[in-house]
PDB file of N, CA and C in Angstrom:
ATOM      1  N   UNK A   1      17.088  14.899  -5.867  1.00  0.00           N
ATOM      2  CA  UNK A   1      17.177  13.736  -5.010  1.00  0.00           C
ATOM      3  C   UNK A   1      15.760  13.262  -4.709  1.00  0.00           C
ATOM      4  N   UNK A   2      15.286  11.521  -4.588  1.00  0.00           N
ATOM      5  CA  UNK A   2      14.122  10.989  -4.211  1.00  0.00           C
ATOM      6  C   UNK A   2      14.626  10.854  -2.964  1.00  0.00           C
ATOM      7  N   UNK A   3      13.460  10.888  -2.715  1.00  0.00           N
ATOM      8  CA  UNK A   3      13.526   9.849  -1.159  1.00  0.00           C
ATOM      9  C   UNK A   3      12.502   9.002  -0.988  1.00  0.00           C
ATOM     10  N   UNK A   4      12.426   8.186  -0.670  1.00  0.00           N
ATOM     11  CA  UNK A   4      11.203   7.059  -0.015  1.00  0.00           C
ATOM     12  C   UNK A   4      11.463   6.724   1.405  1.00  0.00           C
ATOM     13  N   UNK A   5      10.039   6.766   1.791  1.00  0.00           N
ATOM     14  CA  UNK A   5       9.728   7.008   3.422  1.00  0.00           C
ATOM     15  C   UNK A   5       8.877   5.826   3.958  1.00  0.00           C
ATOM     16  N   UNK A   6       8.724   5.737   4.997  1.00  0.00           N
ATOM     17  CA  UNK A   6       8.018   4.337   5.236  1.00  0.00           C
ATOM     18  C   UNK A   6       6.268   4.860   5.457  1.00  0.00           C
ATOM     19  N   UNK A   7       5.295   4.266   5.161  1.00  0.00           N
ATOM     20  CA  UNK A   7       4.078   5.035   5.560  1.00  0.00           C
ATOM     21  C   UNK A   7       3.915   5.414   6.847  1.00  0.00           C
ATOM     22  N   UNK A   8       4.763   4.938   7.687  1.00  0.00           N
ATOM     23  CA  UNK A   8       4.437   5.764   9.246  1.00  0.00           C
ATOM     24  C   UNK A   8       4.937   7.330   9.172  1.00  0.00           C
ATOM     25  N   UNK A   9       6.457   7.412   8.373  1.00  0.00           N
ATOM     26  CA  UNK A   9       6.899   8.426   8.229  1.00  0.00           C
ATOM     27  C   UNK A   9       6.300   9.467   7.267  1.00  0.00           C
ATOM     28  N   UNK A  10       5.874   8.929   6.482  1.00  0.00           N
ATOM     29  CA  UNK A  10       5.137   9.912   5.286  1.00  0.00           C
ATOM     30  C   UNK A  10       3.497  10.467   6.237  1.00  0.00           C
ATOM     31  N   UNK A  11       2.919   9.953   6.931  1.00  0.00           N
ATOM     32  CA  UNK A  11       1.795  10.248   7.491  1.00  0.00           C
ATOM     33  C   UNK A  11       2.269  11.139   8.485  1.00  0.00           C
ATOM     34  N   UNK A  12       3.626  10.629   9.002  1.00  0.00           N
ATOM     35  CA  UNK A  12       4.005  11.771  10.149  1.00  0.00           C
ATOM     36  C   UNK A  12       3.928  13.514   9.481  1.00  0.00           C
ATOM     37  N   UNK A  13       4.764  13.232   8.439  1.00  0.00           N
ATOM     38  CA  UNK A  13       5.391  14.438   7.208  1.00  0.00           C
ATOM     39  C   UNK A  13       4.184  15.386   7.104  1.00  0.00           C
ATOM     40  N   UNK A  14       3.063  14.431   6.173  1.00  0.00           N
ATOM     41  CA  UNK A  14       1.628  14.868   5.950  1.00  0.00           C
ATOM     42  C   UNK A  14       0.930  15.552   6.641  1.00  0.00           C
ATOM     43  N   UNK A  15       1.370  15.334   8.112  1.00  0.00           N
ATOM     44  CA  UNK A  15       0.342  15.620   9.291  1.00  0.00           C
ATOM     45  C   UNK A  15       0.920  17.382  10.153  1.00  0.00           C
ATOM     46  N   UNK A  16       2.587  16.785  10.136  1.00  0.00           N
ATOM     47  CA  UNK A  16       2.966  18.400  10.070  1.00  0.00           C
ATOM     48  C   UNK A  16       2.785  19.344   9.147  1.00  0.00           C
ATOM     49  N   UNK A  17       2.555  19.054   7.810  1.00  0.00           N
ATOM     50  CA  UNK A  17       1.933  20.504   7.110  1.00  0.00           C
ATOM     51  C   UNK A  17       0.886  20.158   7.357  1.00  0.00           C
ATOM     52  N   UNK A  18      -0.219  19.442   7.453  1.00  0.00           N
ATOM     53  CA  UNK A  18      -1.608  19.701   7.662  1.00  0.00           C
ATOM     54  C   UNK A  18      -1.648  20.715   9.114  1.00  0.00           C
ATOM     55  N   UNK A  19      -1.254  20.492   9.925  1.00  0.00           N
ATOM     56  CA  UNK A  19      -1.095  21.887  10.984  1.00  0.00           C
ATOM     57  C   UNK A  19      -0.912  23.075  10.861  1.00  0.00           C
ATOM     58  N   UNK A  20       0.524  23.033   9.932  1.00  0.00           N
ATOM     59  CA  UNK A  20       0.768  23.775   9.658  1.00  0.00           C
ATOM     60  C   UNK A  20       2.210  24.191  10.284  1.00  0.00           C
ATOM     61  N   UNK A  21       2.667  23.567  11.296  1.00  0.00           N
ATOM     62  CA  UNK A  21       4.213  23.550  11.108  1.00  0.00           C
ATOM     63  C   UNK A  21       5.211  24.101  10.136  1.00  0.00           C
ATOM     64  N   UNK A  22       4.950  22.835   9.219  1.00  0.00           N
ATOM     65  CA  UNK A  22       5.410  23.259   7.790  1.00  0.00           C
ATOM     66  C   UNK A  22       4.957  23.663   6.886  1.00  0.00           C
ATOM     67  N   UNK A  23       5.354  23.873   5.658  1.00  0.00           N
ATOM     68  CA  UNK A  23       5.017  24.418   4.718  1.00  0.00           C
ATOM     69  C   UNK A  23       5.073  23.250   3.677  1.00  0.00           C
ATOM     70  N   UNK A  24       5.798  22.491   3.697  1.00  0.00           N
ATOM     71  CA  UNK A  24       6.096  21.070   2.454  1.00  0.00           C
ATOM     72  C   UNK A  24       6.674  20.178   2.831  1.00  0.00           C
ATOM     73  N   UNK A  25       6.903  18.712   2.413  1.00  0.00           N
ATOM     74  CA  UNK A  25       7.881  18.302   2.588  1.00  0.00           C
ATOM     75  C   UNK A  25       9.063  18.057   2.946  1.00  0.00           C
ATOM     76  N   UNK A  26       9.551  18.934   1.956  1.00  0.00           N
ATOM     77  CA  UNK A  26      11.004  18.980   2.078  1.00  0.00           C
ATOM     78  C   UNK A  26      11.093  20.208   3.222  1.00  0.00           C
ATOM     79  N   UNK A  27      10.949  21.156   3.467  1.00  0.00           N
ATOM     80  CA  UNK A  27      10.546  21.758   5.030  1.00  0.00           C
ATOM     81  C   UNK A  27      10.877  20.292   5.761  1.00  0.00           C
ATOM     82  N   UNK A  28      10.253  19.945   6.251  1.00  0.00           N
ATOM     83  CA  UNK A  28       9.967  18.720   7.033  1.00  0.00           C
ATOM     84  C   UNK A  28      11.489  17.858   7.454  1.00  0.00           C
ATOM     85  N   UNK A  29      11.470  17.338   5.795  1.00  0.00           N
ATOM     86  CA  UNK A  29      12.590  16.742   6.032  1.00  0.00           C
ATOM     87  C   UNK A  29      14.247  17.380   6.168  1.00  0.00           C
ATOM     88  N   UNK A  30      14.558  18.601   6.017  1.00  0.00           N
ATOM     89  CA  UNK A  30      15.517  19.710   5.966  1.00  0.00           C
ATOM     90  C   UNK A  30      15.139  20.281   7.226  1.00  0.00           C
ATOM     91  N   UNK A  31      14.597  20.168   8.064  1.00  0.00           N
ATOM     92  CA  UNK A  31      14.129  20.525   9.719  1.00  0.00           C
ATOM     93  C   UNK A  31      14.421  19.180  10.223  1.00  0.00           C
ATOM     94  N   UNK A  32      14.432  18.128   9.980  1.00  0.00           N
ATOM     95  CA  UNK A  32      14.863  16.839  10.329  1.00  0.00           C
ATOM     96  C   UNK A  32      16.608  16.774  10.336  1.00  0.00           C
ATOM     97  N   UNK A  33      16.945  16.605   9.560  1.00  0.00           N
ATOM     98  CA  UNK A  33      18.445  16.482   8.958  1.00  0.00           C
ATOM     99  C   UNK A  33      19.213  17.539   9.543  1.00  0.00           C
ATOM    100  N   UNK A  34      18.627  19.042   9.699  1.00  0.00           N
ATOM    101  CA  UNK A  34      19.147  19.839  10.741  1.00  0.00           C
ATOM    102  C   UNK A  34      19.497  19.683  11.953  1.00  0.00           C
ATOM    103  N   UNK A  35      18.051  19.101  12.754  1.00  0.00           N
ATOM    104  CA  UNK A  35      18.506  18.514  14.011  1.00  0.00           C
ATOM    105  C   UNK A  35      19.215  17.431  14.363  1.00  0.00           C
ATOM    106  N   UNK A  36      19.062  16.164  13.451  1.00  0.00           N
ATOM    107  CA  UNK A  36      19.960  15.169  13.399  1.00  0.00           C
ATOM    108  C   UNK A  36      21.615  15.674  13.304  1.00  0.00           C
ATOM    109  N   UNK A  37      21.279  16.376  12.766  1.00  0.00           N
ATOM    110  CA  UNK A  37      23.368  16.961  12.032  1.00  0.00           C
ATOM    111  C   UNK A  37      23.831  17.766  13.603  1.00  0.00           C
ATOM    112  N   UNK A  38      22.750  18.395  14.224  1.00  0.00           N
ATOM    113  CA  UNK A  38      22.963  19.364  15.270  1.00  0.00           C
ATOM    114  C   UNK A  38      23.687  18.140  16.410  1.00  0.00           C
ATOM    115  N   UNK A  39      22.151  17.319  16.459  1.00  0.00           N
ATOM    116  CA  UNK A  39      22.718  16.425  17.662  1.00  0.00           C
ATOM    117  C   UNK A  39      23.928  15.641  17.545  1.00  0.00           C
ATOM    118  N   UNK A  40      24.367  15.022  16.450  1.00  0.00           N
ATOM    119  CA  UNK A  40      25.481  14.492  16.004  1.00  0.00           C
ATOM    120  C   UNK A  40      26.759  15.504  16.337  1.00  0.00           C
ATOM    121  N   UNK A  41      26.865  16.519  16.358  1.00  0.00           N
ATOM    122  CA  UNK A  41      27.934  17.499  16.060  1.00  0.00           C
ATOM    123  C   UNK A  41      28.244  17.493  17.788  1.00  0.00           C
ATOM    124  N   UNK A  42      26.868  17.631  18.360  1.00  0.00           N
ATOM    125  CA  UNK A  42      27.171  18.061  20.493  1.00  0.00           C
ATOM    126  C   UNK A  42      28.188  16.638  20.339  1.00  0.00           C
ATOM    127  N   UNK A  43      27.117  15.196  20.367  1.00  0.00           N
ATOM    128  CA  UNK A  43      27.867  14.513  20.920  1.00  0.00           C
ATOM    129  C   UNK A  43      29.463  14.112  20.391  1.00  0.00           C
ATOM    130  N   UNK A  44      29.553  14.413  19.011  1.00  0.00           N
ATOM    131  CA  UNK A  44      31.123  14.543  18.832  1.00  0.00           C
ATOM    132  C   UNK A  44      31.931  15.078  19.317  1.00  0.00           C
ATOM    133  N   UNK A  45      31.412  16.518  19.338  1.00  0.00           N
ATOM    134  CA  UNK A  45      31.998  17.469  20.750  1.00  0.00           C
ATOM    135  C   UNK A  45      32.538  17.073  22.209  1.00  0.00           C
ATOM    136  N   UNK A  46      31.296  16.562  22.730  1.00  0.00           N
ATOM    137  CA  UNK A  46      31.501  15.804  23.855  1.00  0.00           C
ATOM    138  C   UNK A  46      30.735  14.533  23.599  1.00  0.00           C
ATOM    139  N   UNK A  47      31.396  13.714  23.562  1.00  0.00           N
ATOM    140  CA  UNK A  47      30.801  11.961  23.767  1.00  0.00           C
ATOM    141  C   UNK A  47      29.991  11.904  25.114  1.00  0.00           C
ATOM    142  N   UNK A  48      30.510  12.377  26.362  1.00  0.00           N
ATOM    143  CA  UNK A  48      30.365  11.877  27.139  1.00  0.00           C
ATOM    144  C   UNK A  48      29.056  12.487  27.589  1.00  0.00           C
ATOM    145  N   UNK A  49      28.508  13.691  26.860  1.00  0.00           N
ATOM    146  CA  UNK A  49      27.734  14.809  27.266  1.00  0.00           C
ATOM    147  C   UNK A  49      26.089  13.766  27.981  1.00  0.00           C
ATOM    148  N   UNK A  50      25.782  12.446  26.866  1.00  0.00           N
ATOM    149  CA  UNK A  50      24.794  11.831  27.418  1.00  0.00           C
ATOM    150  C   UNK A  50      24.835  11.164  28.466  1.00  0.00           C
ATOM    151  N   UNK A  51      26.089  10.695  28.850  1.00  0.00           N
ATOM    152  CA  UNK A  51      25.836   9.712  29.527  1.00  0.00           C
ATOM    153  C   UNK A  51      26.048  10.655  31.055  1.00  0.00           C
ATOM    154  N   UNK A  52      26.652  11.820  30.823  1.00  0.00           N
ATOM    155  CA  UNK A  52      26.495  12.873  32.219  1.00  0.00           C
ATOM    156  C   UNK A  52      25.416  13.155  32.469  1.00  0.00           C
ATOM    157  N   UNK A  53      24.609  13.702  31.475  1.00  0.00           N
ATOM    158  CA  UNK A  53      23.102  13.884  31.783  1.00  0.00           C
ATOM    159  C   UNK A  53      21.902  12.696  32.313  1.00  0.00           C
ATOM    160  N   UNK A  54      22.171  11.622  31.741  1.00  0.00           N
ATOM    161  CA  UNK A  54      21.933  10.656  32.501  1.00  0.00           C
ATOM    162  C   UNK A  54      21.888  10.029  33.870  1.00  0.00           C
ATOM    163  N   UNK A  55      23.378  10.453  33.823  1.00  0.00           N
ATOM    164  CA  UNK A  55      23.388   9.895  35.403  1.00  0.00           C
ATOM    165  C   UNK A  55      23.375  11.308  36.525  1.00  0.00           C
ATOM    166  N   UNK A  56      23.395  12.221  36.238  1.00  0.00           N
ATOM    167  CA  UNK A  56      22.964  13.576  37.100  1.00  0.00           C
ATOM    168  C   UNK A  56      21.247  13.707  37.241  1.00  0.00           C
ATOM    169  N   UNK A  57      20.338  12.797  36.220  1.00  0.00           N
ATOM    170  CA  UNK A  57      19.292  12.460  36.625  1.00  0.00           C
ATOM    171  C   UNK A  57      19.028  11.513  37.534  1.00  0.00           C
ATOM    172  N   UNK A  58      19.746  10.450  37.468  1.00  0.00           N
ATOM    173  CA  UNK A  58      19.532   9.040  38.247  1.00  0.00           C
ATOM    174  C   UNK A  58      20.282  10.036  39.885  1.00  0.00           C
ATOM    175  N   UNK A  59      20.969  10.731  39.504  1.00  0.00           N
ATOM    176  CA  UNK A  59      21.956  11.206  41.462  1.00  0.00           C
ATOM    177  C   UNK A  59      20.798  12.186  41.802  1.00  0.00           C
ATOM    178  N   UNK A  60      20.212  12.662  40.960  1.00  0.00           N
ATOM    179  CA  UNK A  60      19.201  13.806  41.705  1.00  0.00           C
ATOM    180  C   UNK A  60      17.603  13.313  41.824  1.00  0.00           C
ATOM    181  N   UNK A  61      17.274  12.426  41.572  1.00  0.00           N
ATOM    182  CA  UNK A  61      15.838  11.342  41.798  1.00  0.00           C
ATOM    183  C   UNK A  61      15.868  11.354  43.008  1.00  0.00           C
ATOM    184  N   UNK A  62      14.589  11.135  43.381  1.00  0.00           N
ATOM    185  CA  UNK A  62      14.094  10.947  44.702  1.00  0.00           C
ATOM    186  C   UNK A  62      13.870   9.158  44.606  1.00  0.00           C
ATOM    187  N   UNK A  63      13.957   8.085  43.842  1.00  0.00           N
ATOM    188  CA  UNK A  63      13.100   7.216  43.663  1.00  0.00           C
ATOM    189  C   UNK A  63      14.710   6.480  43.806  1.00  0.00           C
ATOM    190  N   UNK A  64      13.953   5.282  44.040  1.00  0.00           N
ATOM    191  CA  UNK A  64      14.906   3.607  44.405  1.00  0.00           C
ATOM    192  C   UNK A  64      15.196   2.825  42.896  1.00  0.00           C
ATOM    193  N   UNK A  65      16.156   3.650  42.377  1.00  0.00           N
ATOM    194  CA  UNK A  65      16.480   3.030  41.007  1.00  0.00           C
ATOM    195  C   UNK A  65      17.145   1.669  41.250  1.00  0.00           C
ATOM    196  N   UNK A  66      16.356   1.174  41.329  1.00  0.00           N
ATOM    197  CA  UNK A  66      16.634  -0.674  41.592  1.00  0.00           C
ATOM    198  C   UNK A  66      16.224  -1.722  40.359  1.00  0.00           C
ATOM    199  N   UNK A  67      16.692  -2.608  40.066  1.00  0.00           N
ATOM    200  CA  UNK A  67      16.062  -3.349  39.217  1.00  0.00           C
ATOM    201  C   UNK A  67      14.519  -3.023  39.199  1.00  0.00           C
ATOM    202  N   UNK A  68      14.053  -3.713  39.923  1.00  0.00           N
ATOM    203  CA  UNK A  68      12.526  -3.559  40.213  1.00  0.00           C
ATOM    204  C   UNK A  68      11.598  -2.188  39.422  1.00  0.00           C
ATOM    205  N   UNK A  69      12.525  -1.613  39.950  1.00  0.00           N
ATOM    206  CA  UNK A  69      12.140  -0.014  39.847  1.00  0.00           C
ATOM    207  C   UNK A  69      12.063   0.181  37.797  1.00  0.00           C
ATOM    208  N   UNK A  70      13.243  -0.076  37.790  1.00  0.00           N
ATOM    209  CA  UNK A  70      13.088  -0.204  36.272  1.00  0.00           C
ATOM    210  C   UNK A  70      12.140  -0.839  35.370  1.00  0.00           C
ATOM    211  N   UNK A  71      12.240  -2.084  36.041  1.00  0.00           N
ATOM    212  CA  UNK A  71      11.386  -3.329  35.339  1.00  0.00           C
ATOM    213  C   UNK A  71      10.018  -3.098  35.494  1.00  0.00           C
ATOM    214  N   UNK A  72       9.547  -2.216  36.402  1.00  0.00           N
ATOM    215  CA  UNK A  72       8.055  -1.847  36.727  1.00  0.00           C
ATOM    216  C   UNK A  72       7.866  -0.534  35.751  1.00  0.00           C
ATOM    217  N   UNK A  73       8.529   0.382  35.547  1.00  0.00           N
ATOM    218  CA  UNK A  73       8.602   1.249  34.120  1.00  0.00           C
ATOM    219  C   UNK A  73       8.505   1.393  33.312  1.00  0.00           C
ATOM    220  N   UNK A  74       9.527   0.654  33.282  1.00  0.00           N
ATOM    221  CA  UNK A  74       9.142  -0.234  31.648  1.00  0.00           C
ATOM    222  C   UNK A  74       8.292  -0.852  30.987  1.00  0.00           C
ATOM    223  N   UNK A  75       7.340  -1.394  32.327  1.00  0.00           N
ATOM    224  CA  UNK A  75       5.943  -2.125  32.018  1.00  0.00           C
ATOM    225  C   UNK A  75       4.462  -0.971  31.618  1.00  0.00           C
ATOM    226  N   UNK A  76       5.150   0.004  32.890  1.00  0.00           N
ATOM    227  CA  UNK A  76       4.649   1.003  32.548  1.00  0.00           C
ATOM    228  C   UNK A  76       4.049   2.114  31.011  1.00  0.00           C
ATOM    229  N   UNK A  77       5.279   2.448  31.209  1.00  0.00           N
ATOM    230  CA  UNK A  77       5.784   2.490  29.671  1.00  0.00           C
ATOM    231  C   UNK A  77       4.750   2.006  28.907  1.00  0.00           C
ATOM    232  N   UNK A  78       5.405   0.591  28.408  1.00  0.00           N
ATOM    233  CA  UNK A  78       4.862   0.460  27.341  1.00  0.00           C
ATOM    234  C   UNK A  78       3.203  -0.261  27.398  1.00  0.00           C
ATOM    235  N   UNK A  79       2.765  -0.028  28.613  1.00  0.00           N
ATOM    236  CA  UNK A  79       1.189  -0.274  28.606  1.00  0.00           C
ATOM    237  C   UNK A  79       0.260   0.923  27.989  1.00  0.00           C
ATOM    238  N   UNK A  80       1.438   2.560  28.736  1.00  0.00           N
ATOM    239  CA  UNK A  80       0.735   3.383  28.174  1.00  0.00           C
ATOM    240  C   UNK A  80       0.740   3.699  26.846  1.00  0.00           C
ATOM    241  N   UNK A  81       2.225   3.681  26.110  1.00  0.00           N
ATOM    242  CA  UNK A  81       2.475   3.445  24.814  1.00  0.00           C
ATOM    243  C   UNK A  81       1.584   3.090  23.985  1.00  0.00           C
ATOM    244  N   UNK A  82       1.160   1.755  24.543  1.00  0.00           N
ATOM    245  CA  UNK A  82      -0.136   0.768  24.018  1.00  0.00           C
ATOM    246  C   UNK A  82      -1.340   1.713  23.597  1.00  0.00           C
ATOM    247  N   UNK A  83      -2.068   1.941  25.321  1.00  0.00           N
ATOM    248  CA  UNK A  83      -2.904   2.911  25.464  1.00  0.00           C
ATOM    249  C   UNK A  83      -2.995   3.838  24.305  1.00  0.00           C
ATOM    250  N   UNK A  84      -2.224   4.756  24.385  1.00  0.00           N
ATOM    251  CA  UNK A  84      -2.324   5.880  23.320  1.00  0.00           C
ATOM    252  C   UNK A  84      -2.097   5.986  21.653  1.00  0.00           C
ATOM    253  N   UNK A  85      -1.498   4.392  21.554  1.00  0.00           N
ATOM    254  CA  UNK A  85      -1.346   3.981  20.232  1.00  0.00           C
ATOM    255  C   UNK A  85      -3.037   3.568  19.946  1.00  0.00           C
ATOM    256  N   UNK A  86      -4.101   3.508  20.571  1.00  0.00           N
ATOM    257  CA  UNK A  86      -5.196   2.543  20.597  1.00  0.00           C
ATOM    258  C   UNK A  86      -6.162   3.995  20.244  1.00  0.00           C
ATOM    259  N   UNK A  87      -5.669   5.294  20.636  1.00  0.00           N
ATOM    260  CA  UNK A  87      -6.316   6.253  20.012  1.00  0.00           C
ATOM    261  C   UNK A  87      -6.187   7.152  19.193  1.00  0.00           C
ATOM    262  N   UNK A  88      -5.157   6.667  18.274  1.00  0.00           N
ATOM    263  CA  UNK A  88      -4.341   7.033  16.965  1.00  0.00           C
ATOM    264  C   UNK A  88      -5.562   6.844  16.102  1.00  0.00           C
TER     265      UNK A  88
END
């Protein structure tokens, strides 16, 4: 089997055996497809399993999950996103 990867993904690949994580490639991508198949299998199990965990975070917060609250996060977010993409 080929596969073709997008260059973000192939640099990702590259960068875990350069650590040393992995050992090859296909390591890489067969450690991928594992966890994908894993997570797929919970939520078939239970569908609902995310959206409990979700909201047992939002009931146990200390913080004013309000619009606002979100919309300021999010800005958050992705300023730092930004940020740390800028020292890639």
């Amino acid at each position: 089997m080929k596969i073709g990867l997008a260059p973000s993904l192939g640099k990702f690949v590259a960068e875990k055996i350069k650590t040393g994580d992995y050992v090859d490639a296909g390591e890489v991508i067969r450690d991928g497809l594992r966890r994908w198949k894993e997570q797929e299998e919970i939520l078939r199990a239970d569908p609902d399993w995310l959206e409990r965990e979700i909201q047992e975070g939002v009931d146990s917060a200390d913080l004013p999950a309000n619009r606002a609250f979100w919309t300021d996060l999010r800005k958050e977010l992705h300023r730092e996103h930004k940020q740390g993409s800028g020292d890639r």
